[in-house]
Structure formats: structure tokens, C-alpha cells
Protein backbone atom coordinates (compact mmCIF):
# COMPACT_ATOMS: atom_id res chain seq x y z
CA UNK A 1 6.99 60.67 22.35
CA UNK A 2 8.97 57.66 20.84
CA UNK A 3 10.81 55.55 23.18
CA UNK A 4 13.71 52.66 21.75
CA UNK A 5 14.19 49.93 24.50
CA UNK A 6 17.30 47.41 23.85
CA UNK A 7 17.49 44.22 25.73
CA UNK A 8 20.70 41.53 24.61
CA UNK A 9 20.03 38.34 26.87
CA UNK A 10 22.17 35.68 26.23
CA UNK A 11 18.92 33.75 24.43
CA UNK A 12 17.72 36.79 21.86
CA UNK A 13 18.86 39.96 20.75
CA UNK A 14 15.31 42.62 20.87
CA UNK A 15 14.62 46.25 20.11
CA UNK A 16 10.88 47.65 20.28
CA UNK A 17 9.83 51.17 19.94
CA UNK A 18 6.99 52.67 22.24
CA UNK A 19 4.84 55.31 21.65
CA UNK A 20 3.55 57.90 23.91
CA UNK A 21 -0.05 56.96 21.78
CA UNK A 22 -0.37 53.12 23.11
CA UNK A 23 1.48 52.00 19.54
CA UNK A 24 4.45 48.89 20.24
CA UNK A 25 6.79 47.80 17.37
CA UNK A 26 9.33 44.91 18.48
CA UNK A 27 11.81 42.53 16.30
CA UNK A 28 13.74 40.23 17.70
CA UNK A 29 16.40 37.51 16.80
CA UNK A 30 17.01 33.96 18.71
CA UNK A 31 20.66 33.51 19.32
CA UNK A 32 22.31 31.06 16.91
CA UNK A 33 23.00 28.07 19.33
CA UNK A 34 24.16 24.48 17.55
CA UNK A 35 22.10 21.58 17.03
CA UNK A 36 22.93 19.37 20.64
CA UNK A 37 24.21 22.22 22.14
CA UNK A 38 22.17 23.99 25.63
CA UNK A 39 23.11 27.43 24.97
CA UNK A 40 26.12 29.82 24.17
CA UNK A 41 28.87 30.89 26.32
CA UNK A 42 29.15 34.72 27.23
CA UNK A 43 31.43 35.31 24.76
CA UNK A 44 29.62 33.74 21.67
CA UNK A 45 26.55 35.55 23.15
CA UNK A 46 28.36 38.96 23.07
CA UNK A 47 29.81 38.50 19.41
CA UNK A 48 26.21 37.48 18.13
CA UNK A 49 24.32 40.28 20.10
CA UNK A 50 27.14 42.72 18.21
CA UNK A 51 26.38 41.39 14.46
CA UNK A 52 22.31 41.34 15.12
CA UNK A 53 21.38 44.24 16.90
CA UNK A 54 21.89 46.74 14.24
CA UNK A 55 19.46 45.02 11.87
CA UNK A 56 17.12 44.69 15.50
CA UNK A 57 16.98 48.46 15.57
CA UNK A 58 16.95 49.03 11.95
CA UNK A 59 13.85 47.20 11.66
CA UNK A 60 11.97 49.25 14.31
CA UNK A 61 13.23 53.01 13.46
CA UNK A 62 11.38 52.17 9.80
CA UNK A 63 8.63 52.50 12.24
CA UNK A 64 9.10 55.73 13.86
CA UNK A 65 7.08 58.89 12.41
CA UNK A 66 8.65 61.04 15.35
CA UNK A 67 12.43 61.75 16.42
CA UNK A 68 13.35 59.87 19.11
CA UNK A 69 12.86 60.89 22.91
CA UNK A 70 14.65 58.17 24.57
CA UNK A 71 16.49 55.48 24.99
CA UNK A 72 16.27 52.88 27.73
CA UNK A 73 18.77 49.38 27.76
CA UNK A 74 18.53 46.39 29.99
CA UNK A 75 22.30 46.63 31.66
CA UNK A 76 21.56 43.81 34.09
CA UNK A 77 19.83 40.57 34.70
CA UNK A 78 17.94 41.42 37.98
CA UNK A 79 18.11 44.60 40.74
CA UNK A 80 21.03 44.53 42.88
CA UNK A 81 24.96 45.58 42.40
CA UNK A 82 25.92 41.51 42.03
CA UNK A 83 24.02 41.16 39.27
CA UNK A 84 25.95 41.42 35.69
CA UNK A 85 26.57 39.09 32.99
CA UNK A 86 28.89 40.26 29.69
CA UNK A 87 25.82 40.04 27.15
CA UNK A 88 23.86 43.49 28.59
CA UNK A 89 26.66 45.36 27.92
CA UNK A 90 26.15 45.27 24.31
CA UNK A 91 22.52 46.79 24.43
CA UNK A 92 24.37 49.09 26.69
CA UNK A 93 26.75 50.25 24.83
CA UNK A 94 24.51 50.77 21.64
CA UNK A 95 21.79 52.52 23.41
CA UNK A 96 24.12 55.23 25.05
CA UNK A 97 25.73 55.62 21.60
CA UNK A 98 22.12 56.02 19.72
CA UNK A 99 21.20 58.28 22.53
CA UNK A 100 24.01 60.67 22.31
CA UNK A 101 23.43 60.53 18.57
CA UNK A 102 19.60 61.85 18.98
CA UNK A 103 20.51 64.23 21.97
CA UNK A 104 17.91 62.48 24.09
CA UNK A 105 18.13 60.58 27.96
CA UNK A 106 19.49 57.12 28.21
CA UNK A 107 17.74 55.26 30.86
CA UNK A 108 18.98 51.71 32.15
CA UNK A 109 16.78 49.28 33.64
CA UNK A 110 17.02 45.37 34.10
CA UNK A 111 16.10 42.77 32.32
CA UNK A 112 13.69 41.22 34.72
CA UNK A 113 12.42 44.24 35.61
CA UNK A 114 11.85 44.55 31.63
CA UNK A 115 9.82 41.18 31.66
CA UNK A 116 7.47 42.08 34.29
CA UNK A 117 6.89 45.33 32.53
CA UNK A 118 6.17 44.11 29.29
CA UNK A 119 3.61 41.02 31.23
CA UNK A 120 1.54 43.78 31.89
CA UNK A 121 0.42 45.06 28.80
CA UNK A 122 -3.35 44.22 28.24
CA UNK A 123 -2.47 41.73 31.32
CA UNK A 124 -6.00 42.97 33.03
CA UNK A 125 -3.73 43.79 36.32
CA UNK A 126 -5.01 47.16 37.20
CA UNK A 127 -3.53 47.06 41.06
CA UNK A 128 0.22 48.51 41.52
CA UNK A 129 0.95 45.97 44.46
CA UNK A 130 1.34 42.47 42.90
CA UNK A 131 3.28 38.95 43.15
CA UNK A 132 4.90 38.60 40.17
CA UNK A 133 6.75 34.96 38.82
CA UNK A 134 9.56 35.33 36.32
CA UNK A 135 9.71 31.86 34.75
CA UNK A 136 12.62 32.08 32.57
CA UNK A 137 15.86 30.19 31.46
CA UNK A 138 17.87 31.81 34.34
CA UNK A 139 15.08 32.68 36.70
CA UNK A 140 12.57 30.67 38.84
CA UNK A 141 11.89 33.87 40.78
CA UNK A 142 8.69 35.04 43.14
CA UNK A 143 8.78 38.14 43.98
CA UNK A 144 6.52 41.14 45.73
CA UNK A 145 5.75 44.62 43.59
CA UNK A 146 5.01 47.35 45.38
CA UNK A 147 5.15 50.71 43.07
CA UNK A 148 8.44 50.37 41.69
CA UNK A 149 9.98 48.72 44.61
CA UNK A 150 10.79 44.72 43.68
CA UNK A 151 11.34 42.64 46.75
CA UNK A 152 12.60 39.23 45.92
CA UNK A 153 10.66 36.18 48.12
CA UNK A 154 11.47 32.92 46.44
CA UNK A 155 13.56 31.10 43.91
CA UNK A 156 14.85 27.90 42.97
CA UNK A 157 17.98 26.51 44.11
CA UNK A 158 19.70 25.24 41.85
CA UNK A 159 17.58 24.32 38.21
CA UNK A 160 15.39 27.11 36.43
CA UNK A 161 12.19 26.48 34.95
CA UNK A 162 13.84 27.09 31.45
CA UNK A 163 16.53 25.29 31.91
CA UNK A 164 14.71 22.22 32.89
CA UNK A 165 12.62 22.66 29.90
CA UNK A 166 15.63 22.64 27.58
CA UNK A 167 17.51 20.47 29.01
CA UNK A 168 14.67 17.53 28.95
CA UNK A 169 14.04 18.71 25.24
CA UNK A 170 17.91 18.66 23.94
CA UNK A 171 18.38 15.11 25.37
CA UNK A 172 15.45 14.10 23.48
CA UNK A 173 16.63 15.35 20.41
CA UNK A 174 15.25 18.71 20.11
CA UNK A 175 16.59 22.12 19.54
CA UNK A 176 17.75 24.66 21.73
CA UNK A 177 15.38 26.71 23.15
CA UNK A 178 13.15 23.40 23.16
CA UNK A 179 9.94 25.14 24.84
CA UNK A 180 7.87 25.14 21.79
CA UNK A 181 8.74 22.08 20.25
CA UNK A 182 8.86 20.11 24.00
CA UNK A 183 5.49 21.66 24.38
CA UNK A 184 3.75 20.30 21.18
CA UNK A 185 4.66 16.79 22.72
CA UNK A 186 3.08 16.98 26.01
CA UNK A 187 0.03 17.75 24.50
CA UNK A 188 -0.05 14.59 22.89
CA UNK A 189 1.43 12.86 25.83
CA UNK A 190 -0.56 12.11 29.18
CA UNK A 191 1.41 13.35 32.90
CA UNK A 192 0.63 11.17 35.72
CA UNK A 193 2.71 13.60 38.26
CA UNK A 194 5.40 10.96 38.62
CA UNK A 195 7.57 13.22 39.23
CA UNK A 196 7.30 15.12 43.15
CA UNK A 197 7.65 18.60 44.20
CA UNK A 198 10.79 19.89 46.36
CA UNK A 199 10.48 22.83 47.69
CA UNK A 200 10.42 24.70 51.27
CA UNK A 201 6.90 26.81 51.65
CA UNK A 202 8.54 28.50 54.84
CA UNK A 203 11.34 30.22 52.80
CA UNK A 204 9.74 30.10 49.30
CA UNK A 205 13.03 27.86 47.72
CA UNK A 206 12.39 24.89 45.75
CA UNK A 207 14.85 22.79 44.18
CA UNK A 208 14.31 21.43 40.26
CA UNK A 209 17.67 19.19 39.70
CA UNK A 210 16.45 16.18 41.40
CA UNK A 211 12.95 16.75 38.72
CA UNK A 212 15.85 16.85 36.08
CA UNK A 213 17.35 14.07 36.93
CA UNK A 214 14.37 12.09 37.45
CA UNK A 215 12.96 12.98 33.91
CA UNK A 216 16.71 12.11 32.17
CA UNK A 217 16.11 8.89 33.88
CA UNK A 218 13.14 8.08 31.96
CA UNK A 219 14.75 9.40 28.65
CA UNK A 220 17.39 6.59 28.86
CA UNK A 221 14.78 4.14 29.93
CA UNK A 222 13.17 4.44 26.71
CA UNK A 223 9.93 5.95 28.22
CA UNK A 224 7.30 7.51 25.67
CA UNK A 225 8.68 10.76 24.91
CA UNK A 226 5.39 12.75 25.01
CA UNK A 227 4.71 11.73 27.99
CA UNK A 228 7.94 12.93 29.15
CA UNK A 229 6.96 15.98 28.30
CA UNK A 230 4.08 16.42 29.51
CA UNK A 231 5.46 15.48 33.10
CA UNK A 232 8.32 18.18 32.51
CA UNK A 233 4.91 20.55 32.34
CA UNK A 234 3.53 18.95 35.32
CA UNK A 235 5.79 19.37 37.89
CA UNK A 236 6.71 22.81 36.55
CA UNK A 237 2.84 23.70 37.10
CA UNK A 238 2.31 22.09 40.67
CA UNK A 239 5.76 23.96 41.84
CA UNK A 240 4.85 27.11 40.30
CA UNK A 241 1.80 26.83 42.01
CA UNK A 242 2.95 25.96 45.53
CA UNK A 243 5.25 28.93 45.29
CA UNK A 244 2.51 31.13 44.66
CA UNK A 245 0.27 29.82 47.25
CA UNK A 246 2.86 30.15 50.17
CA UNK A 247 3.75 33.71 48.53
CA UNK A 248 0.32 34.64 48.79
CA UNK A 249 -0.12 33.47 52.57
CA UNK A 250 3.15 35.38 53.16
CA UNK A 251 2.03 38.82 51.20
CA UNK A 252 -1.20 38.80 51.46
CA UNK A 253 -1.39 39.13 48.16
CA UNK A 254 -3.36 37.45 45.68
CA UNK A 255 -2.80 39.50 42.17
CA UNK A 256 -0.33 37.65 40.39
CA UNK A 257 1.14 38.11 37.04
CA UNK A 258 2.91 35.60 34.98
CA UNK A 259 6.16 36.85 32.94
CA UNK A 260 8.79 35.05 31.59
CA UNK A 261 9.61 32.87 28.88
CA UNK A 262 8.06 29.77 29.83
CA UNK A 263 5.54 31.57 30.70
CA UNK A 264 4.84 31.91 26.50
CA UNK A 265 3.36 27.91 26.92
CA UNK A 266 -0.29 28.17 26.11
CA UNK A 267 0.00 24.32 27.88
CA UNK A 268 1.43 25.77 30.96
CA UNK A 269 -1.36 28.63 31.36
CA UNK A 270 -3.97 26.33 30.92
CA UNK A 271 -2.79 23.94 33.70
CA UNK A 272 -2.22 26.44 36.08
CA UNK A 273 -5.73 28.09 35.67
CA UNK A 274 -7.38 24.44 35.82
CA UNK A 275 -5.31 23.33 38.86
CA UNK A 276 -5.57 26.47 40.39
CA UNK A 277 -10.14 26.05 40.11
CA UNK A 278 -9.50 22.61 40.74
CA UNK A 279 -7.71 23.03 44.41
CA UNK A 280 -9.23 26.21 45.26
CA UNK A 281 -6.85 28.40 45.87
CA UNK A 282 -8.30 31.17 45.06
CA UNK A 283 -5.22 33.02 43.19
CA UNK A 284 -6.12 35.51 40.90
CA UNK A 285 -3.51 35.01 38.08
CA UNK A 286 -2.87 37.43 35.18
CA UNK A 287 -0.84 36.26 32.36
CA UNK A 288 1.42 38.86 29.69
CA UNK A 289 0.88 38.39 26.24
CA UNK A 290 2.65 35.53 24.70
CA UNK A 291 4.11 37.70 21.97
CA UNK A 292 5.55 39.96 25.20
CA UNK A 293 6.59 36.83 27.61
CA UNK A 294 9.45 35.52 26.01
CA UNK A 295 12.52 37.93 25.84
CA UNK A 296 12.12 41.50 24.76
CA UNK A 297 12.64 45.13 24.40
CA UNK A 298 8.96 46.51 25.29
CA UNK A 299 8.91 46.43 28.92
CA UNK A 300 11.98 48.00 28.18
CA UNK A 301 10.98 50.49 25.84
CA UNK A 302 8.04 51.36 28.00
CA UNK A 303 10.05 51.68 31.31
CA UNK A 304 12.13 54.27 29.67
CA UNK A 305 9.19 55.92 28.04
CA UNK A 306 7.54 56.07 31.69
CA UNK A 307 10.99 57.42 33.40
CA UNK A 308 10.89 60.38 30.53
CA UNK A 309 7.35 61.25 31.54
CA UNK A 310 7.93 61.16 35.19
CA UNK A 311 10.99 63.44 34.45
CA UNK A 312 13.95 60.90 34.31
């Protein structure tokens, strides 16, 4: 069985075909975003999902050696009937056509559910009861898997991890997304955790626009821009962490898996794991693939490859 997953977030366009057999193909395109600029609106986002996709799937169907058996789109961002934005519907709307082309289902699912899905390949995370953190441009969420019931526990307030990332990295002179390139200087640079933690361990919210503002402050000030960067990474690790820690007292649950964009930073894996030996507290994290933690179609592909064999 051959499964086509479509997911059009307003960072990439992504297709990926799944087989039945264990086999993943996946292209993807970044959206074209200016040089200064933090992202696209909805509507530039829509028009470039519309002239990339087609060359998105085209590249994966050279893959296929079977007809197709589904189709499965990301419609949403997260679970929940308040949850839309204008750049799913393209996925949408090309997946339902494909599908009606083939004569096969068309599943929907959600993006985040997508990224979560796609963390767990080869993630080692064997238990179906989990915490999972979705670090992402528009997501700084905690949240409790049980089966295929997602129960949200904790976000941030007002900043996402992403968009702190990017934001620090464009007003430093770097592209849009910065995560890569931001990350290559913190490596180089040295954090001395001058910037604190806000958050609330009692209702899992923390708050990451003071951080940003902080962190611009230093930009103008003329501070050394890799270390800059590397205090973007550590606040970002000792939040992530407190989140997780209060999540687990509240749950009970120590599994945790990693998915999300930011959650790509090699850097950012390898702080958590030491800070998380260092302190003790005994979480037992499980990160996705990098090459499946930034946006794309496999979780998606797989979730609809998973409804088909449960019956749809």
C-alpha cells in the first residue's frame, strides 16, 4: 500500500510517500521569504504553496512502483474547530483532487498531529502514552498522548520557540528561517544564562517576549553575536526543560518525544540531554529524526497510511 501525505505550512510546501513495506520518500520546498523579512503573509504563503506543490508531488510519485491507496492532507494547524489558517487549504484542496483522480480515501489530519507522527520514526519510543513538545515557529506546545487522544497541557504565551529563534537571527543579519545559520554561531559563542526563565510550573505557560526583548537589547548594544546566540539556545533549553519537568510531575509521565522544527538543532538536543544528566531529572527524552523534525509530509503520509489499515 502507497500512501501520499501533503502538508502546506506557511514555512514549506512537503509531499512524502509511505509504504505499507517501511519505505519513506519526502521533497520539500522552503517558502520564498525576502532577505530582512520574518516570514510571509497568508496570502503570499497560499500563492507560493499553489506554484510548488505540483513539482512537491511530482518528485515523489517518480517513486511509487504501486497505484496509490491514499491520500491524507494536513487541513489544520492543531486539533480543535478554532484552529485554521488559509495555507492548509491548498494541500487540501490538491489532495482531495489527486484522491478522486486515483479512486482512493482522502484522510485529513493536522499538522501538529503530523509532526509528532513523523518524531516517531526510529525515535526508540515504543510506549503509546507519551509527553510530547512541539517546538516550532507557531508552537511552544506540551502536550499528553494517550492512543490517539492529544490533550494539550502547556504553551507559551505570547513568543514561540521559532519565532524567537528567527527573530534574534533576522536582526542580526541572517535569513529567514535563521535556525541553522543562528545555530552555527552559538556553537562558537559561549551562554552564560543571562537571560531568565518565565514561566508558571502550576499551569505549564511560560512567556518568551520578555527573552526577546532582552536578547534585541544586546543586539543594539553591540554584544558578540555568537554569544547571542548561544544564549537564544540557552534559555530555549532551560524553559523547554522546566516545562517538561512540571509536565512530568503533572502526568506522571516520563517518555517524552521531541518534534518540531527547532527541534532539527543538533545544539539544542545536546543541551537538553546534558542538562537534563546534569540536574537529574530523570526524563527519558526521545528525539525524531532531524530529516523528519522540521516541516513535513511523512507523519502525514503515515497517519493516512495507518487510518487505511485500521479501515478509515
Amino acid at each position: 500500500m502507497l500512501s501520499l501525505g501533503l502538508d502546506t505550512s506557511n514555512y514549506t510546501t512537503s509531499a512524502a510517500l509511505c509504504s505499507s513495506h517501511g519505505e519513506i520518500w519526502q521533497s520539500r520546498r522552503l517558502l520564498p521569504v525576502k532577505a530582512g523579512e520574518r516570514g510571509l503573509r497568508q496570502s503570499e504563503a497560499v500563492f507560493a504553496h499553489v506554484r510548488q506543490l505540483a513539482d512537491q508531488v511530482e518528485a515523489v510519485m517518480k517513486e511509487a512502483k504501486a497505484p496509490l491507496s491514499c491520500v491524507c492532507a494536513s487541513v489544520s494547524p492543531r486539533d480543535g474547530k478554532d484552529s485554521y489558517m488559509p495555507v492548509f487549504s491548498v494541500g487540501e484542496m490538491v489532495g482531495r483532487s489527486i484522491a478522486a483522480a486515483h479512486h482512493v480515501p482522502f484522510f485529513t489530519t493536522t499538522h501538529q498531529r503530523g509532526h509528532i507522527r513523523a518524531a516517531r520514526v526510529d525515535s526508540g519510543l515504543e510506549s503509546e502514552n507519551f509527553l510530547a513538545l512541539h517546538l516550532s515557529g507557531g508552537t511552544t506546545d506540551v502536550l499528553l498522548m494517550e492512543g490517539e487522544t492529544l490533550t494539550p497541557l502547556g504553551t507559551s504565551m505570547d513568543l514561540h520557540a521559532g519565532q524567537l529563534v528567527d527573530r534574534i537571527g533576522v536582526a542580526m543579519g541572517l535569513p529567514f528561517p535563521s535556525g541553522p545559520h543562528l545555530e552555527k554561531m552559538a556553537v562558537q559563542g559561549k551562554a552564560q544564562a543571562l537571560v531568565p526563565v518565565s514561566m508558571n510550573e502550576n499551569t505549564l505557560q511560560c512567556h518568551l517576549s520578555g527573552a526577546e526583548a532582552q536578547l534585541l537589547r544586546m543586539v543594539q548594544d553591540g554584544m558578540e553575536k555568537n554569544n547571542i546566540a548561544a544564549e537564544v539556545y540557552s534559555v530555549l533549553c532551560r524553559t523547554v526543560l522546566r516545562l517538561l519537568k512540571a509536565a512530568a510531575e503533572k502526568t506522571g509521565t516520563n517518555h517524552i518525544l521531541l518534534a518540531g522544527g527547532v527541534m532539527s538543532s543538533a545544539l539544542l538536543r545536546e543541551l537538553l540531554q546534558q542538562r537534563n544528566e546534569k540536574r537529574r531529572l530523570h526524563l527519558k527524552l526521545h528525539f525524531g529524526k532531524p530529516e523528519y523534525s522540521g516541516d513535513n509530509a511523512v507523519g502525514v503520509s503515515l497517519i493516512g497510511l495507518e487510518k487505511l489499515q485500521q479501515g478509515g
